[in-house]
C-alpha atoms as a PDB file:
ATOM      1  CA  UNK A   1      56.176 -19.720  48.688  1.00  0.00           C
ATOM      2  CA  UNK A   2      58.244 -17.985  51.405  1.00  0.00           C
ATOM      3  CA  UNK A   3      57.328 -20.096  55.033  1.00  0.00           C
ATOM      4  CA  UNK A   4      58.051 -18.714  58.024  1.00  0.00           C
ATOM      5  CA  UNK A   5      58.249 -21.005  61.261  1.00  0.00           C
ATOM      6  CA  UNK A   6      59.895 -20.981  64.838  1.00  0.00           C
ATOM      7  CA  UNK A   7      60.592 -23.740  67.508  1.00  0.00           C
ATOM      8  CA  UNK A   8      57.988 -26.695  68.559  1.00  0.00           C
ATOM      9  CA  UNK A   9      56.079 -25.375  71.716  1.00  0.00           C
ATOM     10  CA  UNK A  10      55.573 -21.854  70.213  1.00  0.00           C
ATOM     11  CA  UNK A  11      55.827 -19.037  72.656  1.00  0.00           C
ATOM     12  CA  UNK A  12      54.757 -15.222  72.595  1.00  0.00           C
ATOM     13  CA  UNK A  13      58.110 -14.779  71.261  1.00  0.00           C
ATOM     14  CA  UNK A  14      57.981 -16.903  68.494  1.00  0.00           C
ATOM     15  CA  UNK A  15      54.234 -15.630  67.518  1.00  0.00           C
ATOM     16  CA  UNK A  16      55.346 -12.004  67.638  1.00  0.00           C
ATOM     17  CA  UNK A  17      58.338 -12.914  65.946  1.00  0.00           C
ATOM     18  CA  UNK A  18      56.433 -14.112  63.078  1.00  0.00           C
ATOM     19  CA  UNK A  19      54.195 -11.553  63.008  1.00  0.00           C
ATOM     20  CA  UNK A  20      57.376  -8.727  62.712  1.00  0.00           C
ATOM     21  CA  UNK A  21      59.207 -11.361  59.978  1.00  0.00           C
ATOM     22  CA  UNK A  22      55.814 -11.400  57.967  1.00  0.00           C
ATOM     23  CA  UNK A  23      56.755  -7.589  57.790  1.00  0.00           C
ATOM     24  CA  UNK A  24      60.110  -8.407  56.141  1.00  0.00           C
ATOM     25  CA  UNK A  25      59.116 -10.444  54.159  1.00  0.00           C
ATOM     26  CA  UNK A  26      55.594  -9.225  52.426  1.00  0.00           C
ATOM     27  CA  UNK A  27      53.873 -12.374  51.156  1.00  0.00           C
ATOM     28  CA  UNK A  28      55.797 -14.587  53.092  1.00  0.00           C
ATOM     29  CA  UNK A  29      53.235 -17.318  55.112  1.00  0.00           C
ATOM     30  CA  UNK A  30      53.801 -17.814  58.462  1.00  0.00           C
ATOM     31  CA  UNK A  31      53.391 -21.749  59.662  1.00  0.00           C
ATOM     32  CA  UNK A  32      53.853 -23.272  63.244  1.00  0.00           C
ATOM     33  CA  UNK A  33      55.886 -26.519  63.342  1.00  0.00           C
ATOM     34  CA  UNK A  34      53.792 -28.228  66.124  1.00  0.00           C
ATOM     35  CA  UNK A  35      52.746 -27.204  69.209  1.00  0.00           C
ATOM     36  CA  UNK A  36      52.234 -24.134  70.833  1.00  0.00           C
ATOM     37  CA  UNK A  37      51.802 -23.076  73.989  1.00  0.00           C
ATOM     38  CA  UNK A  38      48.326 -23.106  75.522  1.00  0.00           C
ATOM     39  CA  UNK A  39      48.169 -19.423  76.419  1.00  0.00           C
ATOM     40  CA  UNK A  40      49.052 -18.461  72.397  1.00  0.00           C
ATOM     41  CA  UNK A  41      46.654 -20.863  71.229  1.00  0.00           C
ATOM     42  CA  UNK A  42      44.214 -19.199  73.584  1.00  0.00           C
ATOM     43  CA  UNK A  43      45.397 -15.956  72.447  1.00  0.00           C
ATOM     44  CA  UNK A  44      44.742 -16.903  68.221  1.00  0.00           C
ATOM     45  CA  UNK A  45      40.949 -18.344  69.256  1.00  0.00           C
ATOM     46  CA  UNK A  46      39.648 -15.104  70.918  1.00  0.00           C
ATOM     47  CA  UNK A  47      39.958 -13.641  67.645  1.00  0.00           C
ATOM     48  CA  UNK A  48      42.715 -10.643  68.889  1.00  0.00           C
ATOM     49  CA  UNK A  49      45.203 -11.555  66.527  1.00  0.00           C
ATOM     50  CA  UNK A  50      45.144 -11.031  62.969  1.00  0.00           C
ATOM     51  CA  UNK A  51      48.028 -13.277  62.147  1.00  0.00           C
ATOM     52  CA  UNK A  52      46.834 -16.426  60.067  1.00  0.00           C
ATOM     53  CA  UNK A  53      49.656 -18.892  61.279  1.00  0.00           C
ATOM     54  CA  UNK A  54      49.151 -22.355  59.123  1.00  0.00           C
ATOM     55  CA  UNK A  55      49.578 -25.788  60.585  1.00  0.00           C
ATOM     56  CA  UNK A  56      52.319 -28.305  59.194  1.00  0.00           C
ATOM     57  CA  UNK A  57      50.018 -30.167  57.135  1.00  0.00           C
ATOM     58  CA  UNK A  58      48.352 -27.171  55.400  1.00  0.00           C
ATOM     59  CA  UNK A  59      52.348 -26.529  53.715  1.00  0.00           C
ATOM     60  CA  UNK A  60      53.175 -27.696  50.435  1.00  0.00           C
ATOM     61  CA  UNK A  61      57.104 -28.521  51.310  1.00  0.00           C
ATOM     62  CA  UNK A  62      57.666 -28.486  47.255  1.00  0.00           C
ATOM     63  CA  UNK A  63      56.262 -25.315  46.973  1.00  0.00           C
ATOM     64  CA  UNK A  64      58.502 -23.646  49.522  1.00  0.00           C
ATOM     65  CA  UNK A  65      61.665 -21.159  47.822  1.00  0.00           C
ATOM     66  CA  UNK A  66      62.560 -20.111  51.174  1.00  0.00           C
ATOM     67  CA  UNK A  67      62.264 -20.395  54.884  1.00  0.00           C
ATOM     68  CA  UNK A  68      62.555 -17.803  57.314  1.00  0.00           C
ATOM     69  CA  UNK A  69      63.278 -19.396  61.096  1.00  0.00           C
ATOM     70  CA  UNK A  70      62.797 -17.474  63.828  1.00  0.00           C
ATOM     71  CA  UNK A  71      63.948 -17.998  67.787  1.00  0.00           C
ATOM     72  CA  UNK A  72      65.547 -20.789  67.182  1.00  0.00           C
ATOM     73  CA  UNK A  73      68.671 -22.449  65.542  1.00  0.00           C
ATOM     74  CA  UNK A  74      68.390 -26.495  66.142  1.00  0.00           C
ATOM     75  CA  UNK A  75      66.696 -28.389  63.335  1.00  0.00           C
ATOM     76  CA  UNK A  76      64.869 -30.988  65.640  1.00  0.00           C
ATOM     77  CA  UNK A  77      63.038 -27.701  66.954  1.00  0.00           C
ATOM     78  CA  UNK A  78      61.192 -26.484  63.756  1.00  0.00           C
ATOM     79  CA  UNK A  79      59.592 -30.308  63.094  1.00  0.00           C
ATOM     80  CA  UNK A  80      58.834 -31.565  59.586  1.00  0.00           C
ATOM     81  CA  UNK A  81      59.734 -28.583  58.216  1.00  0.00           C
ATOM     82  CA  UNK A  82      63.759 -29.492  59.018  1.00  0.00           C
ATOM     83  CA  UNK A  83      63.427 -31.289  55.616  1.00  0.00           C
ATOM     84  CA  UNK A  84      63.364 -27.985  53.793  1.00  0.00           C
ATOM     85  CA  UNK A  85      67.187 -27.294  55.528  1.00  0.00           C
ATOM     86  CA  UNK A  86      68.608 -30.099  53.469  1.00  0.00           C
ATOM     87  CA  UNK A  87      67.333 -28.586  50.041  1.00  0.00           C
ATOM     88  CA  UNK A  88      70.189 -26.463  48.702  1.00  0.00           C
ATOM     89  CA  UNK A  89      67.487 -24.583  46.439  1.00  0.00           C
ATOM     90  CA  UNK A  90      65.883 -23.469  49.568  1.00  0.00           C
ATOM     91  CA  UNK A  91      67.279 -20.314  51.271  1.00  0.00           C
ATOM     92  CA  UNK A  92      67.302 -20.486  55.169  1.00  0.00           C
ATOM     93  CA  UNK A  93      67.422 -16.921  57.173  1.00  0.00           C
ATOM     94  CA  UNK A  94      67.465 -17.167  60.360  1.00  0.00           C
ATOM     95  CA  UNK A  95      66.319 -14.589  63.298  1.00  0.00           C
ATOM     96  CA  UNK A  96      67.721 -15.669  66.753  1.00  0.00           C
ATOM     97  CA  UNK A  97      68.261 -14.101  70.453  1.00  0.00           C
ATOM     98  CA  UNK A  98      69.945 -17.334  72.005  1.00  0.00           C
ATOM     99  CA  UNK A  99      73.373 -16.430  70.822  1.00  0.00           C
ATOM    100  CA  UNK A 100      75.151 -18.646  72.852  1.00  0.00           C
ATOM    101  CA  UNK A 101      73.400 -21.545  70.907  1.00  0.00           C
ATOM    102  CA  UNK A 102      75.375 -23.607  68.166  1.00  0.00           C
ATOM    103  CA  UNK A 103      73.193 -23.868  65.119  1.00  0.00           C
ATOM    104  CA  UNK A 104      73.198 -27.185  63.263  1.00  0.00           C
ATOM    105  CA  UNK A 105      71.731 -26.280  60.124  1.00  0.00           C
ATOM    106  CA  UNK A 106      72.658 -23.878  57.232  1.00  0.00           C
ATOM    107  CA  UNK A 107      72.032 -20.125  56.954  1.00  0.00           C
ATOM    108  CA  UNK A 108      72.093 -18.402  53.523  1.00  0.00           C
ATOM    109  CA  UNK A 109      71.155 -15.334  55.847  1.00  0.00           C
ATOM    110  CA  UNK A 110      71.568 -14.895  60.063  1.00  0.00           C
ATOM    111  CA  UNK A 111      71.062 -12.340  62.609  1.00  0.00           C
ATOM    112  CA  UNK A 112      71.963 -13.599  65.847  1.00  0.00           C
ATOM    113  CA  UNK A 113      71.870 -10.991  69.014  1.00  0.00           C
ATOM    114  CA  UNK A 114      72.434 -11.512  72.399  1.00  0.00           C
ATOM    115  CA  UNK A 115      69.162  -9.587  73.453  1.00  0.00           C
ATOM    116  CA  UNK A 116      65.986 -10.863  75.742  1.00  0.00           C
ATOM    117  CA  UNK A 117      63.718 -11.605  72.797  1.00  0.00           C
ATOM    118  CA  UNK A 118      63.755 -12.409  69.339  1.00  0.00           C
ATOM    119  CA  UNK A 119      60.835 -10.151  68.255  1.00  0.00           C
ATOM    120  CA  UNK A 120      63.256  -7.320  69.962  1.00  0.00           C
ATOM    121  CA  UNK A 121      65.612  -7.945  67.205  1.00  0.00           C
ATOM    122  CA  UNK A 122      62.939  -7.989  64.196  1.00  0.00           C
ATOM    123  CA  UNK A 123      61.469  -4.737  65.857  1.00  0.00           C
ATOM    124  CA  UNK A 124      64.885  -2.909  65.802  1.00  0.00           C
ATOM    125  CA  UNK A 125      65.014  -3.954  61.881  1.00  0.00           C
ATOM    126  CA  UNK A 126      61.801  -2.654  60.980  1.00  0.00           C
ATOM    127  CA  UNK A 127      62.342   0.637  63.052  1.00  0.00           C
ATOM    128  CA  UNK A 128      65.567   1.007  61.156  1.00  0.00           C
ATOM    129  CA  UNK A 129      63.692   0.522  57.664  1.00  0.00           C
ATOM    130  CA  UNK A 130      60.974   2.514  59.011  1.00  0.00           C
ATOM    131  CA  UNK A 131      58.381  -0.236  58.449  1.00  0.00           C
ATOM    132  CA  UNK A 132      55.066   0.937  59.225  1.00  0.00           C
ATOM    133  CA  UNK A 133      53.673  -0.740  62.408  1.00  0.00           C
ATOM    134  CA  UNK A 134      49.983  -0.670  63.509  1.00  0.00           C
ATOM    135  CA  UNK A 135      48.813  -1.003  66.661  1.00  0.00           C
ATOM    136  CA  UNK A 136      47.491  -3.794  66.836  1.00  0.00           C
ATOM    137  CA  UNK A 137      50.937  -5.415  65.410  1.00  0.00           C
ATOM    138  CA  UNK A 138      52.860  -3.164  68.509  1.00  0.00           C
ATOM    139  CA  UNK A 139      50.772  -4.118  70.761  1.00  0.00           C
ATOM    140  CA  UNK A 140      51.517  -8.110  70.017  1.00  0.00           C
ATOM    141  CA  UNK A 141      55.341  -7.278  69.716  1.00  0.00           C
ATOM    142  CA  UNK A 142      55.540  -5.804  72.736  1.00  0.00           C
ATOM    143  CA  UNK A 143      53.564  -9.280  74.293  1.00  0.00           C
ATOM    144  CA  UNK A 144      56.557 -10.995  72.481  1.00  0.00           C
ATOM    145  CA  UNK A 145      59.079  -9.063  74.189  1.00  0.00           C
ATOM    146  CA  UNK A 146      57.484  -9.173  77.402  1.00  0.00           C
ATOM    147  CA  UNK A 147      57.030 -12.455  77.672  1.00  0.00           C
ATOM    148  CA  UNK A 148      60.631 -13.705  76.778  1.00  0.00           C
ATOM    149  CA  UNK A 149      62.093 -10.750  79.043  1.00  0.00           C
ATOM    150  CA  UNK A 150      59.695 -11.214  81.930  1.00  0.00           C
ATOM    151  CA  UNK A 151      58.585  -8.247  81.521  1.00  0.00           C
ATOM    152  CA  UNK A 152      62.335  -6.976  81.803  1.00  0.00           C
ATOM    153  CA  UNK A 153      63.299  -9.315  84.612  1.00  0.00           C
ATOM    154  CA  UNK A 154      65.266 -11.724  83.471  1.00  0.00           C
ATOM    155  CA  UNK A 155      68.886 -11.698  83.206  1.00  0.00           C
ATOM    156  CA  UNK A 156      68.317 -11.678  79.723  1.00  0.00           C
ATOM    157  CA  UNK A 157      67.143  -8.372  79.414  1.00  0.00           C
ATOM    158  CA  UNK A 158      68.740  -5.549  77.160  1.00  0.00           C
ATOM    159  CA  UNK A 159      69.155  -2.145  76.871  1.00  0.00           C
ATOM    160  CA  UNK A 160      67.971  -2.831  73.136  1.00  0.00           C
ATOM    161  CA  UNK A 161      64.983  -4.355  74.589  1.00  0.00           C
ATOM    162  CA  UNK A 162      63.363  -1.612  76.726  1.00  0.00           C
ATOM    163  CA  UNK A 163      64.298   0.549  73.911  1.00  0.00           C
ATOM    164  CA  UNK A 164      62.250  -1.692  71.078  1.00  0.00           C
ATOM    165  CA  UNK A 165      59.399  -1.842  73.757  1.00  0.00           C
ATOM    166  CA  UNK A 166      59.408   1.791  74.241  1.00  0.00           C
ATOM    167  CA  UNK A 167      59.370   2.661  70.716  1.00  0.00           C
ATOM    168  CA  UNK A 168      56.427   0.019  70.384  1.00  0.00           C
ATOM    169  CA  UNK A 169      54.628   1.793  72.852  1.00  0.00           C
ATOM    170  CA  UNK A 170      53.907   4.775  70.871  1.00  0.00           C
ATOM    171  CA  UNK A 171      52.195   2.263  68.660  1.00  0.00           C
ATOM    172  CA  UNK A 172      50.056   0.513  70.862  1.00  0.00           C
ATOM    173  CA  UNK A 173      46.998   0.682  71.926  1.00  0.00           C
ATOM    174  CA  UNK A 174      45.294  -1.360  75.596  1.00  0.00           C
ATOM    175  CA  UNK A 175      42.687  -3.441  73.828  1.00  0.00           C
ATOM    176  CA  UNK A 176      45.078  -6.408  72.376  1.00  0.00           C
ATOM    177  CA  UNK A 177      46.635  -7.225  75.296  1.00  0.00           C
ATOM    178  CA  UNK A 178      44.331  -7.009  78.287  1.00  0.00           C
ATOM    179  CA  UNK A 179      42.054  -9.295  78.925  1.00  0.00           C
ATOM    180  CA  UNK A 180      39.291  -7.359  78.240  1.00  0.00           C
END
């Protein structure tokens, strides 16, 4: 099993980033290591969101060959699954946008970018391997990106950003993300 996580307290950003990682990685499960924030678990109960994101307890550790973290680089963040960073037969890639953070764990695999979001940087990959995207997967990338860029004003904010979000947009469609 390939198990794809992100920090405690899950964010937009780390759901969308999940969602775009489950793209590079086909099969690959994607599992939150606690918490998330209210408005995502809102967000997975009104049914808007295709992504089946397991819960810590529903994961097998022993069964995991690899683990894919995204939007985050401190091994307190990603819970119970830290174990899995001490197991040498365990790949670790890791998918990041806080490059001014020190990592404490291991990467067999790391793409760190000094952007506004880390679904920005998973975007840009798939774009480049022209990954098929379908709207309803734009439309919650673009959430991701939004909400870590506040909607492009934070300091944060990128070039590479508005550029993933505009490419997303030709993707999207109005129903996913309203409220509506």
């Amino acid at each position: 099993m390939e198990l794809i996580t992100c920090h405690i307290s899950a964010d937009f950003d780390c759901l969308a980033a999940m969602a775009a990682a489950e793209k590079l990685y086909p099969g690959a499960t994607p599992a939150f290591p606690g918490s998330q924030e209210s408005s995502v678990r809102e967000f997975l109960r009104s049914g808007r969101c295709a992504l089946q994101v397991l819960k810590p307890r529903q994961v097998e550790p022993d069964a995991v060959g690899r683990l894919i973290v995204v939007d985050t680089q401190s091994r307190a963040r990603i819970g119970e699954f830290q174990t899995l960073l001490d197991r040498a037969d365990v790949p670790v890639h890791v998918y990041d946008h806080h490059a001014e953070a020190v990592r404490d764990f291991r990467a067999d695999v790391e793409v760190i970018r000094p952007v506004g979001a880390t679904t920005t940087i998973l975007v840009d990959i798939l774009r480049t391997r022209d990954i098929p995207i379908t709207p309803e997967e734009a439309t919650l990338f673009n959430l991701g990106i939004h909400a870590d860029t506040r909607s492009f004003s934070s300091v944060n904010t990128t070039p590479r950003d508005l550029e993933a979000a505009a490419f997303l947009g030709a993707f999207s469609f109005s129903g996913l993300s309203s409220g509506g």
